[in-house]
N, C-alpha and C. Protein backbone atom coordinates (compact mmCIF):
# COMPACT_ATOMS: atom_id res chain seq x y z
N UNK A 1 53.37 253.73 -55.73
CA UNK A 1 53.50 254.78 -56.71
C UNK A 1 52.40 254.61 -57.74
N UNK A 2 51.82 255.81 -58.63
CA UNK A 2 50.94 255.71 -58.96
C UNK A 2 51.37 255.58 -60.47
N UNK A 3 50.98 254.90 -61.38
CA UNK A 3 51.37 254.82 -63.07
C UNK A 3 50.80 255.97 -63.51
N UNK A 4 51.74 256.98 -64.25
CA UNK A 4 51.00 258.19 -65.31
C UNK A 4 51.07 257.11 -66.64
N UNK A 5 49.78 257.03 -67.04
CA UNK A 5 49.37 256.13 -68.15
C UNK A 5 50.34 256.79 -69.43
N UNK A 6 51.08 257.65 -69.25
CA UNK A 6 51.31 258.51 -70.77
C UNK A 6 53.05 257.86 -70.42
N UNK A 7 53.54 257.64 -69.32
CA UNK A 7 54.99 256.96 -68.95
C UNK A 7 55.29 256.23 -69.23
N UNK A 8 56.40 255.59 -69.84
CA UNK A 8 56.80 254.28 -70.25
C UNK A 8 57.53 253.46 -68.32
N UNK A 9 57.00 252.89 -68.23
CA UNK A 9 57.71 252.13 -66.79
C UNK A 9 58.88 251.45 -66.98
N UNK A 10 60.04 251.33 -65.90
CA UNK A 10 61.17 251.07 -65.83
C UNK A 10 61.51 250.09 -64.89
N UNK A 11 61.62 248.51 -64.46
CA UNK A 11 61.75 248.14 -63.46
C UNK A 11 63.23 247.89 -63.96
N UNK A 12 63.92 248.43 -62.61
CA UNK A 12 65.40 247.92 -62.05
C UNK A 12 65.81 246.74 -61.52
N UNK A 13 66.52 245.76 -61.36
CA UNK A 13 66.51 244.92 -60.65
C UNK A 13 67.89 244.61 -60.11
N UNK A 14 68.31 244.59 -59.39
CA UNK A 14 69.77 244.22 -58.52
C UNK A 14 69.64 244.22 -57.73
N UNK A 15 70.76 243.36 -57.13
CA UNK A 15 70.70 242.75 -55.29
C UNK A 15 71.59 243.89 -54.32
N UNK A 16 72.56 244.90 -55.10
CA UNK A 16 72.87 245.95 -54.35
C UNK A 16 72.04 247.16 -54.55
N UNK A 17 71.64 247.11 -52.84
CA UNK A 17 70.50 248.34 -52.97
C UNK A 17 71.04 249.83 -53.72
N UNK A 18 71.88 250.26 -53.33
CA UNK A 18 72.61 251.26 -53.78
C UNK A 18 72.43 251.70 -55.28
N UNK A 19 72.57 250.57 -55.95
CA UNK A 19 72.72 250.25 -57.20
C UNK A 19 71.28 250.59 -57.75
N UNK A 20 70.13 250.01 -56.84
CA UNK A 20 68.91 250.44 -57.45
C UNK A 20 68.04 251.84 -57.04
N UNK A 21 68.64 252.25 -55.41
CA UNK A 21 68.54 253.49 -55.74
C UNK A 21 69.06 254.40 -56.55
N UNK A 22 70.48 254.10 -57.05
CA UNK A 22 70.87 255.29 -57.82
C UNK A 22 69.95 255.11 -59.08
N UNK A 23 70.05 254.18 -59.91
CA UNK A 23 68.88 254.20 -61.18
C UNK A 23 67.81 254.75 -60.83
N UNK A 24 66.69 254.26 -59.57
CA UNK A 24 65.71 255.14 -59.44
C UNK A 24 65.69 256.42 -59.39
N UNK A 25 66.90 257.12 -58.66
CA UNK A 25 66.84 258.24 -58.57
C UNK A 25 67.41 258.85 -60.36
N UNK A 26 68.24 258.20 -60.97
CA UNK A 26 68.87 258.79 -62.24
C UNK A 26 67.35 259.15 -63.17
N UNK A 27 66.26 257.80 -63.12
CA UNK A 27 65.57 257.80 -64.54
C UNK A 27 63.86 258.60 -63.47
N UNK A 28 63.81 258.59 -62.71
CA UNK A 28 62.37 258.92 -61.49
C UNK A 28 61.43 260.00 -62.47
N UNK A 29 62.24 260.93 -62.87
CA UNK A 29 62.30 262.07 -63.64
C UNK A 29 61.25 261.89 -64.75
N UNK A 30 61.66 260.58 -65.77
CA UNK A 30 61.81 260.77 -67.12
C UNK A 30 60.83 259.31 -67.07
N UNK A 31 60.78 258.69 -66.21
CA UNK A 31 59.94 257.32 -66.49
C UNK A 31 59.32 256.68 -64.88
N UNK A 32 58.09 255.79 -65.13
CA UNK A 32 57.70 255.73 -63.59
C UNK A 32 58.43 254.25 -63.58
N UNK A 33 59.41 254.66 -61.95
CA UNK A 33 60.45 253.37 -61.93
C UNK A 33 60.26 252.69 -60.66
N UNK A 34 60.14 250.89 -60.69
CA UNK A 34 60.36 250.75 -59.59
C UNK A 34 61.52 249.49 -59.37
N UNK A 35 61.81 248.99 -58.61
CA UNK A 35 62.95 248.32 -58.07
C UNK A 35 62.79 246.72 -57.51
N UNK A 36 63.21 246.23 -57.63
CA UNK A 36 63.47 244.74 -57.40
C UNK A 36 64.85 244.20 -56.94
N UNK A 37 64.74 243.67 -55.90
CA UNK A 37 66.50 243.45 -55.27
C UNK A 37 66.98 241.68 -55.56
N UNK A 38 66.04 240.64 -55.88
CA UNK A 38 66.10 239.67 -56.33
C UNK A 38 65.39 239.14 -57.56
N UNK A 39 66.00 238.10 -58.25
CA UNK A 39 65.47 237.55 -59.17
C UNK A 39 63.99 236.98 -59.00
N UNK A 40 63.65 236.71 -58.00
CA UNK A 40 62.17 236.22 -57.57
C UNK A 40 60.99 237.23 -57.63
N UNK A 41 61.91 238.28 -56.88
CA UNK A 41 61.08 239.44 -56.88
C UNK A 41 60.80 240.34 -58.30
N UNK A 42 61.60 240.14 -59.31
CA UNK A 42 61.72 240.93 -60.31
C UNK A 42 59.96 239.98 -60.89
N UNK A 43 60.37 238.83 -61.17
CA UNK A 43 59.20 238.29 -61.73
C UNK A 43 58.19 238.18 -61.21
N UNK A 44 57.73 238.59 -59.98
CA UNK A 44 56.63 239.13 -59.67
C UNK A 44 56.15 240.39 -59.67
N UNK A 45 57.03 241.29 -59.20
CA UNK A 45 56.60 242.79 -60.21
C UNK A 45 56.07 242.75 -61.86
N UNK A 46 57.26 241.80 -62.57
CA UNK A 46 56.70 242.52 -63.66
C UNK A 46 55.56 241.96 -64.48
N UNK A 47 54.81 240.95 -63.16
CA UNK A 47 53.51 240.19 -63.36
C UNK A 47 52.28 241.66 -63.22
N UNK A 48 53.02 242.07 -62.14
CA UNK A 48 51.82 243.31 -61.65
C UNK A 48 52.39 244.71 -62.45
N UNK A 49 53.45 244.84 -62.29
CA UNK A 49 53.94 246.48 -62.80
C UNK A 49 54.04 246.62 -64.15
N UNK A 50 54.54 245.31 -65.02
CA UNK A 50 54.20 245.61 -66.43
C UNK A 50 55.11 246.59 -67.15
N UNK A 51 56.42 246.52 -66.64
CA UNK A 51 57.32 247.47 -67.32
C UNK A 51 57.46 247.44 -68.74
N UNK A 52 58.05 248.69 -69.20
CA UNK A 52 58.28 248.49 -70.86
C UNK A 52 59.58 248.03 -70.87
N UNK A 53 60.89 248.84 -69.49
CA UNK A 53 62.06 248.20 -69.99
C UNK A 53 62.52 247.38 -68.88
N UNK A 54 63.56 246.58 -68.74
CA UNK A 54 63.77 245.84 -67.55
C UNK A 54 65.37 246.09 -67.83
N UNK A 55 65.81 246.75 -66.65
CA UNK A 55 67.32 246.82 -66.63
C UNK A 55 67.57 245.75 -65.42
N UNK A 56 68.67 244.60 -65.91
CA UNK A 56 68.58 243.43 -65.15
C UNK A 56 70.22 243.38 -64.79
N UNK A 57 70.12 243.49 -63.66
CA UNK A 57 71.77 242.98 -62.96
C UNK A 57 71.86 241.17 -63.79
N UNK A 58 73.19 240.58 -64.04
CA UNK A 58 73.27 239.14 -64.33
C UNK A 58 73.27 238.80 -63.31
N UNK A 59 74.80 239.34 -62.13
CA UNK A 59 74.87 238.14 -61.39
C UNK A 59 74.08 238.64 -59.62
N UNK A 60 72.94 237.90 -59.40
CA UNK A 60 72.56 237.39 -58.22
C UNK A 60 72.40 236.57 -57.66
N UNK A 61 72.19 236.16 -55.74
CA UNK A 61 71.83 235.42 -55.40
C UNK A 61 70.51 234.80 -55.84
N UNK A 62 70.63 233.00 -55.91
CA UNK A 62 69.09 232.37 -56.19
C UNK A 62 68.95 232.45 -57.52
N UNK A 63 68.32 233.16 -58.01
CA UNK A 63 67.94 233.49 -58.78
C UNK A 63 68.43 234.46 -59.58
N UNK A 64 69.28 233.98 -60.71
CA UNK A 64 69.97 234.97 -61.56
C UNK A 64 69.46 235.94 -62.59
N UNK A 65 69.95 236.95 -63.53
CA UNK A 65 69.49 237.56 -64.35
C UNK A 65 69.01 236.49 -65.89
N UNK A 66 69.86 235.96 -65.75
CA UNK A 66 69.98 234.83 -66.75
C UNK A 66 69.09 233.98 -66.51
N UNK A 67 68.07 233.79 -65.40
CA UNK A 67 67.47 232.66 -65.25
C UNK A 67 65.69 233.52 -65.25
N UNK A 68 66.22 235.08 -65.11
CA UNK A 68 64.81 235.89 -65.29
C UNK A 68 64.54 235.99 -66.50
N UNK A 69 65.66 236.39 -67.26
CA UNK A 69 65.34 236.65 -68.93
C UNK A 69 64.98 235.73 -69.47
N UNK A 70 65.09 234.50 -69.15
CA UNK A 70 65.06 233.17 -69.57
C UNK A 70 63.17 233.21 -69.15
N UNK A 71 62.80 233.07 -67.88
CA UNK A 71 61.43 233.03 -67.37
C UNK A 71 60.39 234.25 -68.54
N UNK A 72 60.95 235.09 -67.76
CA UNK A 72 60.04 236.48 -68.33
C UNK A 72 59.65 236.71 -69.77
N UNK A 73 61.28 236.71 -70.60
CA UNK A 73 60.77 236.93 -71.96
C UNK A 73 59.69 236.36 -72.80
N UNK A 74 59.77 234.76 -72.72
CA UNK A 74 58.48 234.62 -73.58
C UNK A 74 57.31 234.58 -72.87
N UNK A 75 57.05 235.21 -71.77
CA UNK A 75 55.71 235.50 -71.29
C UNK A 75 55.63 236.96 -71.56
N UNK A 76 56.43 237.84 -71.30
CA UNK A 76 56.22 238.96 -71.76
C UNK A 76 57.20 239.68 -72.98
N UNK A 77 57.32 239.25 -74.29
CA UNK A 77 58.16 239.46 -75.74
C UNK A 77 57.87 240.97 -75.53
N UNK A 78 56.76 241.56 -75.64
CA UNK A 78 57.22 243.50 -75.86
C UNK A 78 57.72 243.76 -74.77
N UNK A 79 58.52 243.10 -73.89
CA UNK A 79 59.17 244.14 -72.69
C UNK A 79 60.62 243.73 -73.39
N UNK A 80 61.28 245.13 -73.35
CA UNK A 80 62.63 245.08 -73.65
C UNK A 80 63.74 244.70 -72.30
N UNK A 81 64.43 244.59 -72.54
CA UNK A 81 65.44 244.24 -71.23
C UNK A 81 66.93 244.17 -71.64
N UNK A 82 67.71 245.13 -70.38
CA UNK A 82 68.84 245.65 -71.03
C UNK A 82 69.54 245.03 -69.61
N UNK A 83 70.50 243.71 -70.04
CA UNK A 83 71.28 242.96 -68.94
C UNK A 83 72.69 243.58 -68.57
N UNK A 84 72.91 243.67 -67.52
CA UNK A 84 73.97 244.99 -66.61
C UNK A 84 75.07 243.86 -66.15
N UNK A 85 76.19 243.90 -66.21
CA UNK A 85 77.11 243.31 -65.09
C UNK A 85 78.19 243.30 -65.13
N UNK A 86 79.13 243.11 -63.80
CA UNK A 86 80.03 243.37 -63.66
C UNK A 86 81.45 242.64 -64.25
N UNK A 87 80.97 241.52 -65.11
CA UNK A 87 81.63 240.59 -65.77
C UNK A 87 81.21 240.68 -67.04
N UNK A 88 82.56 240.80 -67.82
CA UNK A 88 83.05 240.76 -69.04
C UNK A 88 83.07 239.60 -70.06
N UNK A 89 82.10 238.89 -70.47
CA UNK A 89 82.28 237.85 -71.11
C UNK A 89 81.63 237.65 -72.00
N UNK A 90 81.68 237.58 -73.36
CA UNK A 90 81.42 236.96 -74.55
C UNK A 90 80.69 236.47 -74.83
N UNK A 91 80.79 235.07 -74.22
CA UNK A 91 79.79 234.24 -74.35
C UNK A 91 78.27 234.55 -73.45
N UNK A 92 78.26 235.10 -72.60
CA UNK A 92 77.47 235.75 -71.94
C UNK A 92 76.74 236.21 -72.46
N UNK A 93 77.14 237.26 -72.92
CA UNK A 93 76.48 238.38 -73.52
C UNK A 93 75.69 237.64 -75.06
N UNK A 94 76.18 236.81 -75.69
CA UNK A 94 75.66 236.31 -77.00
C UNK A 94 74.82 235.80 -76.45
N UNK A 95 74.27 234.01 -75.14
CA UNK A 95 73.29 233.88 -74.61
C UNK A 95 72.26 234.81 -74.62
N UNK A 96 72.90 236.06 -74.05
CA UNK A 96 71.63 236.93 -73.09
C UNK A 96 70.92 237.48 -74.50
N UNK A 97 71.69 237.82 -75.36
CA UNK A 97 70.77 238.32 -76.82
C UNK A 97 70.37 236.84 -77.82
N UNK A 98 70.48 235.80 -77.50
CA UNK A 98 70.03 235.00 -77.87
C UNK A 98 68.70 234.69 -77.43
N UNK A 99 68.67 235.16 -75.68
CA UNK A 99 67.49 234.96 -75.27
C UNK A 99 66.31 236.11 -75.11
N UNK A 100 66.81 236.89 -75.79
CA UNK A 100 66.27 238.27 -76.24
C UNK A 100 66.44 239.30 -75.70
N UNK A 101 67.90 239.39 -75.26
CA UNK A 101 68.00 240.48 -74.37
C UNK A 101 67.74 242.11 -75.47
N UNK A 102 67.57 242.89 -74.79
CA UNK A 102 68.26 244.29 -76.00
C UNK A 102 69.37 244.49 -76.18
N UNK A 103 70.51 244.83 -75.11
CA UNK A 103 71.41 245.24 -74.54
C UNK A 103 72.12 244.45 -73.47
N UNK A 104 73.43 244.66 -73.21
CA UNK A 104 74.29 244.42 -72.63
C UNK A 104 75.12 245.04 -72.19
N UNK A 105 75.51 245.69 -70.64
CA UNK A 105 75.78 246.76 -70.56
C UNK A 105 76.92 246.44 -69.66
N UNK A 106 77.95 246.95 -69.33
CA UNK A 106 78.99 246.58 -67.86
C UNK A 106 79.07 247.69 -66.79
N UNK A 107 79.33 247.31 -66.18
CA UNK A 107 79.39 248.18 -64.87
C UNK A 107 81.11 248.14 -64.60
N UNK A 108 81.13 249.29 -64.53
CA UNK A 108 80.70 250.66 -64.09
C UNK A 108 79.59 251.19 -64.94
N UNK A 109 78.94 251.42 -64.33
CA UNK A 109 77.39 251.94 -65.52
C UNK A 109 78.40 253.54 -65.53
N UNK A 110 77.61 253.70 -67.31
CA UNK A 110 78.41 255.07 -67.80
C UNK A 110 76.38 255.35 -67.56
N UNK A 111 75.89 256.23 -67.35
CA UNK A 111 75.01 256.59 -66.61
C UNK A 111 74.47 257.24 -68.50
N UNK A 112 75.17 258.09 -69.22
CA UNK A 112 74.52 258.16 -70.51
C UNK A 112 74.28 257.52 -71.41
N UNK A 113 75.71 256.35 -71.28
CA UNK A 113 75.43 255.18 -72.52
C UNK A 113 73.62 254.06 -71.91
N UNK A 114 73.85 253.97 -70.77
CA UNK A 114 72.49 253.35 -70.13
C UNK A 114 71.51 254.20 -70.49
N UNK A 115 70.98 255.60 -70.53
CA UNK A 115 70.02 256.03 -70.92
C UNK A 115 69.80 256.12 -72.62
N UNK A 116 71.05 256.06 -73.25
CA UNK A 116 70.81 255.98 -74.70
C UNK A 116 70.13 254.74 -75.05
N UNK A 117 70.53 253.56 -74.33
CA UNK A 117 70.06 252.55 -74.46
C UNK A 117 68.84 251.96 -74.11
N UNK A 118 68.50 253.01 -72.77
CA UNK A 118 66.93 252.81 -72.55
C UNK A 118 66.09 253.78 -73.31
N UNK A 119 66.30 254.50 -73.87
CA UNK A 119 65.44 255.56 -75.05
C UNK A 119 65.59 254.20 -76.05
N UNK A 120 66.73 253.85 -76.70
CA UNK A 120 66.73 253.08 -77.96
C UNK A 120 65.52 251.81 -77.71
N UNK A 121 65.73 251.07 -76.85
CA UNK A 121 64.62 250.21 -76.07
C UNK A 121 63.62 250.48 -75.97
N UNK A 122 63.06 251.39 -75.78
CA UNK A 122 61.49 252.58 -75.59
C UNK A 122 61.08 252.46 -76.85
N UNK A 123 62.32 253.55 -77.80
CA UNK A 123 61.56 253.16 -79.23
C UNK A 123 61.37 252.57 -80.14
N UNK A 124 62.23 251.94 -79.96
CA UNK A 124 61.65 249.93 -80.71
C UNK A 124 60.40 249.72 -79.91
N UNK A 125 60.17 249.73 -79.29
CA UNK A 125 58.93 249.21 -78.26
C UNK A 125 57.58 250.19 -79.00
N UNK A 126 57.44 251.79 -78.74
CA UNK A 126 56.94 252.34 -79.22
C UNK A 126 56.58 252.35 -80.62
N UNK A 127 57.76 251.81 -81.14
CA UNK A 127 57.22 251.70 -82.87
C UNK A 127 56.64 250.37 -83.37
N UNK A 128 56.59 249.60 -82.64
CA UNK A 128 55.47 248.94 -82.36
C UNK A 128 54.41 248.68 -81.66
N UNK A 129 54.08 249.92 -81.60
CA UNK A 129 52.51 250.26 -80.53
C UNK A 129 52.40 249.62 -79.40
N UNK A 130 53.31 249.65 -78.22
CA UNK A 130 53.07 248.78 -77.21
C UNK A 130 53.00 249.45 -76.19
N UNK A 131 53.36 250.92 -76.09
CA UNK A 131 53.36 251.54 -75.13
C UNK A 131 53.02 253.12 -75.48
């Protein structure tokens, strides 16, 4: 896929495909998106693809969400990243914004509260000239 330089980029990342086609297909529209089905793979995309936001499943095989946010963030601080999962926990969620997450989101994804949250993510990002 080709980057429109004027797009903010979106990489998805989860180990159920389903899961990352539907996001691709929800945001395709509105941002150039691409997909990652493991934690290994996420951090090599976003060596090359350079997303602004990173919507990150927590729990995967190998390589967890928790162990990407952990890698990625301080190599790349202006990428926002909004951690997704299907578990409810507290302490979780304080980690993941400890380690700079934006957001914390549960699944069942409410499909508008996720896009409010990736606009809110965009423009923190944007208002500091990064994209």
């Amino acid at each position: 896929m080709t980057s429109d330089p004027g797009r903010a980029k979106i990489l998805v990342v989860d180990d159920e495909a389903e899961a990352c086609s539907l996001l691709r297909e929800f945001f395709q529209d509105l941002y150039d998106v691409e997909t990652a089905h493991d934690g290994a793979e996420a951090l090599r995309k976003i060596g090359v693809f350079r997303p602004d936001c990173v919507l990150l499943d927590i729990r995967m095989p190998n390589l967890d969400g928790r162990e990407v946010l952990r890698a990625a963030k301080p190599s790349y601080p202006e990428m926002e990243i909004i951690m997704i999962t299907g578990v409810g926990d507290g302490a979780m969620a304080r980690e993941c914004q400890t380690l700079g997450a934006f957001a914390y989101i549960m699944k069942p994804i409410d499909l508008d509260v996720l896009e409010s949250q990736v606009q809110s993510a965009l423009e923190k990002k944007n208002k500091r000239g990064e994209y």
